[in-house]
PDB file of N, CA and C in Angstrom:
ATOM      1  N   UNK A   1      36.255 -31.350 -11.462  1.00  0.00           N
ATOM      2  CA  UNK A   1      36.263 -31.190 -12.897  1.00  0.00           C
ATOM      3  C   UNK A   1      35.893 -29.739 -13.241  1.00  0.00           C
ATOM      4  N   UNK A   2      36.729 -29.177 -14.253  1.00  0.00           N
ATOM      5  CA  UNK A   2      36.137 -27.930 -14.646  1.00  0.00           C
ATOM      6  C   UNK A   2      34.794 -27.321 -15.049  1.00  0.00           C
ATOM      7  N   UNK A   3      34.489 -26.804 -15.295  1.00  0.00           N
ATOM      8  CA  UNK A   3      32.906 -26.361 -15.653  1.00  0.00           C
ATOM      9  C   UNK A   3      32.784 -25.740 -16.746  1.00  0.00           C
ATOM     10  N   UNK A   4      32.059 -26.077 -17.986  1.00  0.00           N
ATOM     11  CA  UNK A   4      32.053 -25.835 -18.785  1.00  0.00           C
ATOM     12  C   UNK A   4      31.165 -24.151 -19.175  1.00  0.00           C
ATOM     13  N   UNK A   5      31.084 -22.716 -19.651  1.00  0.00           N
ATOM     14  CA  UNK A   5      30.184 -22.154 -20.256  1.00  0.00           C
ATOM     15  C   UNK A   5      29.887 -22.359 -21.307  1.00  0.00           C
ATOM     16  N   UNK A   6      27.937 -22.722 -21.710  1.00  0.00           N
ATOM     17  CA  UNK A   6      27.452 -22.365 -22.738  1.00  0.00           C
ATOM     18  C   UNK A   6      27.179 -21.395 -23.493  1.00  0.00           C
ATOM     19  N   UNK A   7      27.891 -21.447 -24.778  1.00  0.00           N
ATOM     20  CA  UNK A   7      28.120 -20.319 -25.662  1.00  0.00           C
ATOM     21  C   UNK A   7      26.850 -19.903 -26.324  1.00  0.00           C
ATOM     22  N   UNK A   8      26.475 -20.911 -27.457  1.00  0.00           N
ATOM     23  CA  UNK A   8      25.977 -21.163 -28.622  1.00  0.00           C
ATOM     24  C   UNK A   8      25.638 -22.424 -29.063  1.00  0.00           C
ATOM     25  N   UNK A   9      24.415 -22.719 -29.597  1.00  0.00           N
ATOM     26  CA  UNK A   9      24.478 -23.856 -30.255  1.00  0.00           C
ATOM     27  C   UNK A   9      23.304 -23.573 -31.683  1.00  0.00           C
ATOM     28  N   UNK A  10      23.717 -24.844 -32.523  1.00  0.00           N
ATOM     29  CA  UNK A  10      22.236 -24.415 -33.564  1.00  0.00           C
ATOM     30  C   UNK A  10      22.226 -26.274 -33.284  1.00  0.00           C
ATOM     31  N   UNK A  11      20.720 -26.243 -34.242  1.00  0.00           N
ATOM     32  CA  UNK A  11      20.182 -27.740 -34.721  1.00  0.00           C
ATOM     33  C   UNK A  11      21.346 -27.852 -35.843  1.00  0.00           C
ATOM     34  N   UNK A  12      21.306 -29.030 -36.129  1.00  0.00           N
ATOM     35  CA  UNK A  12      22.264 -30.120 -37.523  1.00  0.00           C
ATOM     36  C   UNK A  12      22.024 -29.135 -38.579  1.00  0.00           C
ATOM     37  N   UNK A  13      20.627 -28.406 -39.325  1.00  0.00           N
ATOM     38  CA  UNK A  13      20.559 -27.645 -40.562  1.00  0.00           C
ATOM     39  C   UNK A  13      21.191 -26.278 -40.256  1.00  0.00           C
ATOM     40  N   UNK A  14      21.982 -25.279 -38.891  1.00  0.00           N
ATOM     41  CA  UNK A  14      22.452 -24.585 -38.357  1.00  0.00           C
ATOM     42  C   UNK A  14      21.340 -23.406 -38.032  1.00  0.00           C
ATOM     43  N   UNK A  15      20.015 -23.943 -37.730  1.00  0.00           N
ATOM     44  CA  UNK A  15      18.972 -23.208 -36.752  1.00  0.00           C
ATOM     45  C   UNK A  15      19.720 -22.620 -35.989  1.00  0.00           C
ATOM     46  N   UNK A  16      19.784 -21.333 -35.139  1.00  0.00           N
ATOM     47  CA  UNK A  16      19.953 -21.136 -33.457  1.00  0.00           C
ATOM     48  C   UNK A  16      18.976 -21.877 -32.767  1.00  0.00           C
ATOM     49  N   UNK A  17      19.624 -22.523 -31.810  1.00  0.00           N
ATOM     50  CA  UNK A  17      18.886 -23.175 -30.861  1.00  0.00           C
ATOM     51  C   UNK A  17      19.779 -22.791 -29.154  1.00  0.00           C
ATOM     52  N   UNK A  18      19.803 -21.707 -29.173  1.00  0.00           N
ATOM     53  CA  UNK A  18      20.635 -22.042 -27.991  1.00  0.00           C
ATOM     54  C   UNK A  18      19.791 -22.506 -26.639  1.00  0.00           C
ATOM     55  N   UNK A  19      18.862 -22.051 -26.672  1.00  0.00           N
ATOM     56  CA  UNK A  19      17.705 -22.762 -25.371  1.00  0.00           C
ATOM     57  C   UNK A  19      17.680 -23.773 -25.415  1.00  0.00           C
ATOM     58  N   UNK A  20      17.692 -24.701 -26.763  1.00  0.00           N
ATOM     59  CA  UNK A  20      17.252 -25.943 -26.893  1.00  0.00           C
ATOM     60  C   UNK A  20      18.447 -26.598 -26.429  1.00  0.00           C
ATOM     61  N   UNK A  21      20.095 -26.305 -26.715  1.00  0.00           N
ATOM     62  CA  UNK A  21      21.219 -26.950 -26.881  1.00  0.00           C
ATOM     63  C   UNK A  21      21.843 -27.540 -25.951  1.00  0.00           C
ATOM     64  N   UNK A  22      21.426 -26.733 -24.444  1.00  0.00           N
ATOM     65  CA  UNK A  22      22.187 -26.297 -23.354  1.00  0.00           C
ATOM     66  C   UNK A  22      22.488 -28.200 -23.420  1.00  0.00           C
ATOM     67  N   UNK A  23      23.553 -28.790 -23.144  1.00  0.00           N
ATOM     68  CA  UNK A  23      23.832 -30.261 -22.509  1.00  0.00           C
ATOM     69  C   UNK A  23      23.408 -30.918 -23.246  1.00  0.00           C
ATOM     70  N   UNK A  24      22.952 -30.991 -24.804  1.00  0.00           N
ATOM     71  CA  UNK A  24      22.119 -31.955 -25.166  1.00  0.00           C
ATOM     72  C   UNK A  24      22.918 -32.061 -26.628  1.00  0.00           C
ATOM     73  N   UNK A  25      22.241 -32.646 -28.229  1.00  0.00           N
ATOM     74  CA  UNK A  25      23.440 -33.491 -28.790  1.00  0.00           C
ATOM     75  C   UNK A  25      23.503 -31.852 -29.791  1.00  0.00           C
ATOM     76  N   UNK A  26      23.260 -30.911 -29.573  1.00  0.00           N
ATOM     77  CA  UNK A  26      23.170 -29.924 -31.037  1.00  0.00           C
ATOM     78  C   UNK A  26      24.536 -29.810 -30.792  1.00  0.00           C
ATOM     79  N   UNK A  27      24.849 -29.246 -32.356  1.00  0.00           N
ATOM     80  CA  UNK A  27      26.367 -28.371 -32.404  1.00  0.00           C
ATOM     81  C   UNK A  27      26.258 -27.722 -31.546  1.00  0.00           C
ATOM     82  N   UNK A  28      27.712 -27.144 -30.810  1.00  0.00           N
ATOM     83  CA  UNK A  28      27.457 -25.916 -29.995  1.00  0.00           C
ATOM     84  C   UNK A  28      29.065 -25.425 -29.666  1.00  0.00           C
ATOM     85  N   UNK A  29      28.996 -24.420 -28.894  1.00  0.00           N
ATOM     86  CA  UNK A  29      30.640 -23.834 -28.388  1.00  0.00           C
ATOM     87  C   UNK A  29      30.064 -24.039 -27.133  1.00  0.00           C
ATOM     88  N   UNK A  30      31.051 -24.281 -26.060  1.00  0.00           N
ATOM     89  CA  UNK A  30      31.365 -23.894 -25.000  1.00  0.00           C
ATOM     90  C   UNK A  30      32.727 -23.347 -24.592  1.00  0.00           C
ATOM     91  N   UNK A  31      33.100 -22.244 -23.226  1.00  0.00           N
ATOM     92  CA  UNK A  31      34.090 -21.923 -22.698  1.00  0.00           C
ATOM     93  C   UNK A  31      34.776 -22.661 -21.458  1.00  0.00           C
ATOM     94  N   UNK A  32      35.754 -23.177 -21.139  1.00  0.00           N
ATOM     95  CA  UNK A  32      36.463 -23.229 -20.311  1.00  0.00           C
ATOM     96  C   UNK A  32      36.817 -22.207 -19.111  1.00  0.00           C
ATOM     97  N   UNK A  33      36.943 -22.969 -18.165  1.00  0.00           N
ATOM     98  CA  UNK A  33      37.530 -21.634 -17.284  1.00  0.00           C
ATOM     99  C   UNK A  33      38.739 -21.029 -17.496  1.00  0.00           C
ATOM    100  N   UNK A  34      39.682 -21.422 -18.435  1.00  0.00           N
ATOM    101  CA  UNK A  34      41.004 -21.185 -18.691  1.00  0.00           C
ATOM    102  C   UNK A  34      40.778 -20.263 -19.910  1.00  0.00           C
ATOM    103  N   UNK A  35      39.311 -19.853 -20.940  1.00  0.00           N
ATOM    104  CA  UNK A  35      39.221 -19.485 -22.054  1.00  0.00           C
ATOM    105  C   UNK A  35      39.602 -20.040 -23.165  1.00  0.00           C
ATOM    106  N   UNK A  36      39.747 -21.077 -22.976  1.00  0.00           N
ATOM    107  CA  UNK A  36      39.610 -21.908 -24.493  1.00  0.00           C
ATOM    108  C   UNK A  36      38.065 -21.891 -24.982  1.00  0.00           C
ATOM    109  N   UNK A  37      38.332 -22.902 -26.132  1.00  0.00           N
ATOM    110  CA  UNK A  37      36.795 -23.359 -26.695  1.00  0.00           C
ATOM    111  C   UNK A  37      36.615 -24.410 -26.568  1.00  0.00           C
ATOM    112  N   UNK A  38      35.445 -25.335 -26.163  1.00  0.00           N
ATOM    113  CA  UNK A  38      35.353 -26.636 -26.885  1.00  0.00           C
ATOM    114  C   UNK A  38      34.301 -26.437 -28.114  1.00  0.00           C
ATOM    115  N   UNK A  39      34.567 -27.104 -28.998  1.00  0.00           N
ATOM    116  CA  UNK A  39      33.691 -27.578 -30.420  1.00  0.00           C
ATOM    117  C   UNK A  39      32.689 -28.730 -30.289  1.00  0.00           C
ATOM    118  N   UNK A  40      31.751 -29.129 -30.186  1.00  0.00           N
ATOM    119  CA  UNK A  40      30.811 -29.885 -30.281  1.00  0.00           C
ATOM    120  C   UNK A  40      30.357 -30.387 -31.477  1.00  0.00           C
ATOM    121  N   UNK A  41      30.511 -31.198 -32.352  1.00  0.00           N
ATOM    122  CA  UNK A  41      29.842 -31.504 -33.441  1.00  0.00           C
ATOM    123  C   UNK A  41      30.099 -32.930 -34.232  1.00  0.00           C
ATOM    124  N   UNK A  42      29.512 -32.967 -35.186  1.00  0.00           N
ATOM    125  CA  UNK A  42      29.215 -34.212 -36.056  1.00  0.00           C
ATOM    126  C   UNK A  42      30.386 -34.793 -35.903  1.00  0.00           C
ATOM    127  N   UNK A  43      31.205 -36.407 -35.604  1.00  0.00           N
ATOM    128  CA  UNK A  43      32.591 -37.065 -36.494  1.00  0.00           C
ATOM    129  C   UNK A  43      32.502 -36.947 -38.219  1.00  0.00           C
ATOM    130  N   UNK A  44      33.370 -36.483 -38.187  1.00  0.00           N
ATOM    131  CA  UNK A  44      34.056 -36.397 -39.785  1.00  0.00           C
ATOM    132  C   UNK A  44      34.001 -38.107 -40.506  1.00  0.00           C
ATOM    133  N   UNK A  45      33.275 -37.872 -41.680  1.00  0.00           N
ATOM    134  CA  UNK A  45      33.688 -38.913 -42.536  1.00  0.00           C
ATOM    135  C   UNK A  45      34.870 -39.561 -42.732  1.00  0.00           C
ATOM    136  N   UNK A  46      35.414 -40.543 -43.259  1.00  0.00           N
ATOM    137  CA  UNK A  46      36.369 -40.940 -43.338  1.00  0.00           C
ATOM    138  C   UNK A  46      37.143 -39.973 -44.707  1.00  0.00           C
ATOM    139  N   UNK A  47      36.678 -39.948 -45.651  1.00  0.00           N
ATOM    140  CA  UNK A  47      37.177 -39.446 -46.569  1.00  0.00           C
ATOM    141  C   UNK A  47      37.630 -37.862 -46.312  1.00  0.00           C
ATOM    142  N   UNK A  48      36.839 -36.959 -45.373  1.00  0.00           N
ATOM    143  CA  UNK A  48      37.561 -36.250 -44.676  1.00  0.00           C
ATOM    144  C   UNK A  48      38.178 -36.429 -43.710  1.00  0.00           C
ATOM    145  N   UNK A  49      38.309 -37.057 -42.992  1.00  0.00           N
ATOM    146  CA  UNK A  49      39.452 -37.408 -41.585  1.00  0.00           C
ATOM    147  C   UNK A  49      40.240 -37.646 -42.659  1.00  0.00           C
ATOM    148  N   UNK A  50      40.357 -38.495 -43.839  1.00  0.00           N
ATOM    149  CA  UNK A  50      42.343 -38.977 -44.769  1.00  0.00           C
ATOM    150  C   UNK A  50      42.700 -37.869 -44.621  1.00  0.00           C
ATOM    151  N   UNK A  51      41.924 -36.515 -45.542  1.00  0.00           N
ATOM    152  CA  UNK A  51      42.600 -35.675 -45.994  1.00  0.00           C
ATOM    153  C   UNK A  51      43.352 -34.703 -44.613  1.00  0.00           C
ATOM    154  N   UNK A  52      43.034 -35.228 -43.403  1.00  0.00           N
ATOM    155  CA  UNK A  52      43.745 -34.216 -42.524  1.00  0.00           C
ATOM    156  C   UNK A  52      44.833 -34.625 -41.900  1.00  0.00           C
ATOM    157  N   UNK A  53      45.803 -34.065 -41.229  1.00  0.00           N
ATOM    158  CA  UNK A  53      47.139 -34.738 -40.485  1.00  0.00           C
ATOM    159  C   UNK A  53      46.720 -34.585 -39.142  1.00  0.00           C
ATOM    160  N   UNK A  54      46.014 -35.272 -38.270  1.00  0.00           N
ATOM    161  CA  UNK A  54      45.668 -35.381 -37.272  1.00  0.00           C
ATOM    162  C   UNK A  54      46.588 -36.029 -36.256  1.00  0.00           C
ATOM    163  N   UNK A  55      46.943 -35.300 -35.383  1.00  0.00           N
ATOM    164  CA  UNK A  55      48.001 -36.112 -34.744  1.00  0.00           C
ATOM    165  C   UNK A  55      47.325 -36.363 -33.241  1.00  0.00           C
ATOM    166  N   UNK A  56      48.055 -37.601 -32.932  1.00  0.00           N
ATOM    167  CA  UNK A  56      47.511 -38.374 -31.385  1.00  0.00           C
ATOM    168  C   UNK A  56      47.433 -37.242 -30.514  1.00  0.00           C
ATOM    169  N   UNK A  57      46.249 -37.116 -30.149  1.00  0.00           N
ATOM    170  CA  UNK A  57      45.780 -36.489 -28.723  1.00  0.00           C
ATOM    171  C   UNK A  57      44.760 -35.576 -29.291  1.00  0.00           C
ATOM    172  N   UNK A  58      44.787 -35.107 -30.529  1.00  0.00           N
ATOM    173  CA  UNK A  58      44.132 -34.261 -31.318  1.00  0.00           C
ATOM    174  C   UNK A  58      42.785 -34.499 -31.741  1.00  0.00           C
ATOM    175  N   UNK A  59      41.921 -34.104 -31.808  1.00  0.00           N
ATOM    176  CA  UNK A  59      40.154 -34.978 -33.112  1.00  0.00           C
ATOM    177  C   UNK A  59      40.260 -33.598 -33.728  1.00  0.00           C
ATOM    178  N   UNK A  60      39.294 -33.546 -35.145  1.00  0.00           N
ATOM    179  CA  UNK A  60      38.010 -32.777 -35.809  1.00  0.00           C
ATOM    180  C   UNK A  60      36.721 -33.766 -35.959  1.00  0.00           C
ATOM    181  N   UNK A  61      35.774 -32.254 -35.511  1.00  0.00           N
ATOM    182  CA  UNK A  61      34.521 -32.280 -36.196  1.00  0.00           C
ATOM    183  C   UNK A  61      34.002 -31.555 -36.852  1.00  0.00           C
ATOM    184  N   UNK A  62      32.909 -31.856 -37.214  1.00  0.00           N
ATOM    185  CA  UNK A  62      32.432 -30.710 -37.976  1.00  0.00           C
ATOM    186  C   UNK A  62      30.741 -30.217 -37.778  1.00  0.00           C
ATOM    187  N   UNK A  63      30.445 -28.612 -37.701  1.00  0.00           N
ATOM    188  CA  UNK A  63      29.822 -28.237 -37.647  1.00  0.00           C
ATOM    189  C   UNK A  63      29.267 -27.181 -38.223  1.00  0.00           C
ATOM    190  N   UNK A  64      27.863 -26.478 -38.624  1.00  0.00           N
ATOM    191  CA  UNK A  64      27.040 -26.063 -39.236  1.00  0.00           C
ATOM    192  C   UNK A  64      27.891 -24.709 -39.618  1.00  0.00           C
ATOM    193  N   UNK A  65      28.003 -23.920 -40.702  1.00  0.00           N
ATOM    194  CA  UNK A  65      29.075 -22.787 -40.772  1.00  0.00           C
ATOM    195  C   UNK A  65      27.976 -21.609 -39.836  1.00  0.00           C
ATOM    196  N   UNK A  66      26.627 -21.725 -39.663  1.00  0.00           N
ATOM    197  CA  UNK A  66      25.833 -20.841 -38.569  1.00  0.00           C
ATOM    198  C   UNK A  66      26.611 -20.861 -37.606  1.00  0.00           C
ATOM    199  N   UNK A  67      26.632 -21.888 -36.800  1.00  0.00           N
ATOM    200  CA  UNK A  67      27.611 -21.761 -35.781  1.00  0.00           C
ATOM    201  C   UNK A  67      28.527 -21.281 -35.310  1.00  0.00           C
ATOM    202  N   UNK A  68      29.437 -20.965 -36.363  1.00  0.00           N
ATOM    203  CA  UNK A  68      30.764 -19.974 -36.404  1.00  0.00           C
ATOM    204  C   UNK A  68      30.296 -18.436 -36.445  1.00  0.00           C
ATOM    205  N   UNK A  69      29.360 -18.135 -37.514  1.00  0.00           N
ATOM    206  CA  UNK A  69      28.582 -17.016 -37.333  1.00  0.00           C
ATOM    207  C   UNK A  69      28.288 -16.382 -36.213  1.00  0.00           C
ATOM    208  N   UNK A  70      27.527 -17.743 -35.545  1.00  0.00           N
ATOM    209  CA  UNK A  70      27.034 -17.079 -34.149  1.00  0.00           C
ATOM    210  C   UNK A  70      27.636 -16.890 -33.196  1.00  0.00           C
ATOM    211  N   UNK A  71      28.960 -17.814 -33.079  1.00  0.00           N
ATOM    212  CA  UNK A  71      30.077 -17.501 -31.955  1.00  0.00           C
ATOM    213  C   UNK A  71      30.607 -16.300 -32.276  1.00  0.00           C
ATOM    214  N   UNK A  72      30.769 -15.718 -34.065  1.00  0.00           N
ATOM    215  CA  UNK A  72      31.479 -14.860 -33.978  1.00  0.00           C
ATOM    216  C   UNK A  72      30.694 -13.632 -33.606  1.00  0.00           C
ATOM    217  N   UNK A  73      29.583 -13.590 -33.877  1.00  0.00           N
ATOM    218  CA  UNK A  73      28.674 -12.451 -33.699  1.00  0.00           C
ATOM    219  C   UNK A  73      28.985 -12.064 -31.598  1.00  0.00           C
ATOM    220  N   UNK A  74      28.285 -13.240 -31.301  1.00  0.00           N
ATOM    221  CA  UNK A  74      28.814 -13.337 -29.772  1.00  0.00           C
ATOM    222  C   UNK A  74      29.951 -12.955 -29.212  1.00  0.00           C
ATOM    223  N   UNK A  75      30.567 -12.684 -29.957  1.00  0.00           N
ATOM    224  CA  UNK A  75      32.360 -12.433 -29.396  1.00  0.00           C
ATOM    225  C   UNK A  75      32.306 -10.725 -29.443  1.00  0.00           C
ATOM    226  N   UNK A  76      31.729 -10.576 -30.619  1.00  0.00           N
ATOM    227  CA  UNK A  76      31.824  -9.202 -31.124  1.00  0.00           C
ATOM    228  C   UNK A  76      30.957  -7.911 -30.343  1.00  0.00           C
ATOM    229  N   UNK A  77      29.788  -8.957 -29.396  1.00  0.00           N
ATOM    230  CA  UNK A  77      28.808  -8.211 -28.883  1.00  0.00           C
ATOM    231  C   UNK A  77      29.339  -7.845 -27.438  1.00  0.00           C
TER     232      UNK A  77
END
């Protein structure tokens, strides 16, 4: 199985937590060995899952807008 890198993560209110995150339930990014992303976070309500066209093989979740911050900051560094 591939191996995942830990990116980033925050707590649910979008704390940084990345010490805390490593494998455990916080939002977070990880990398692939191929350089993708995976997304880690909350299932979407129903009333947001209607509004999306989600097609088979596909999910969303959703996570803290810190999070994006911090991946992007991370990218940039």
């Amino acid at each position: 199985m591939a191996r995942l890198r830990f990116i980033v993560g925050t707590d649910h209110q979008g704390n940084p937590r990345d010490h805390e995150c490593r494998g455990k339930t916080c939002p977070s990014v990880y990398e692939t060995e191929g350089g993708d992303y995976i997304v880690q976070g909350a299932l979407l309500a129903s009333g947001h899952r209607a509004e999306l066209a989600i097609p088979a093989g596909e999910d969303a979740v959703r996570v803290p807008g810190a999070l994006l911050k911090q991946l992007a900051a991370r990218i940039r560094a």
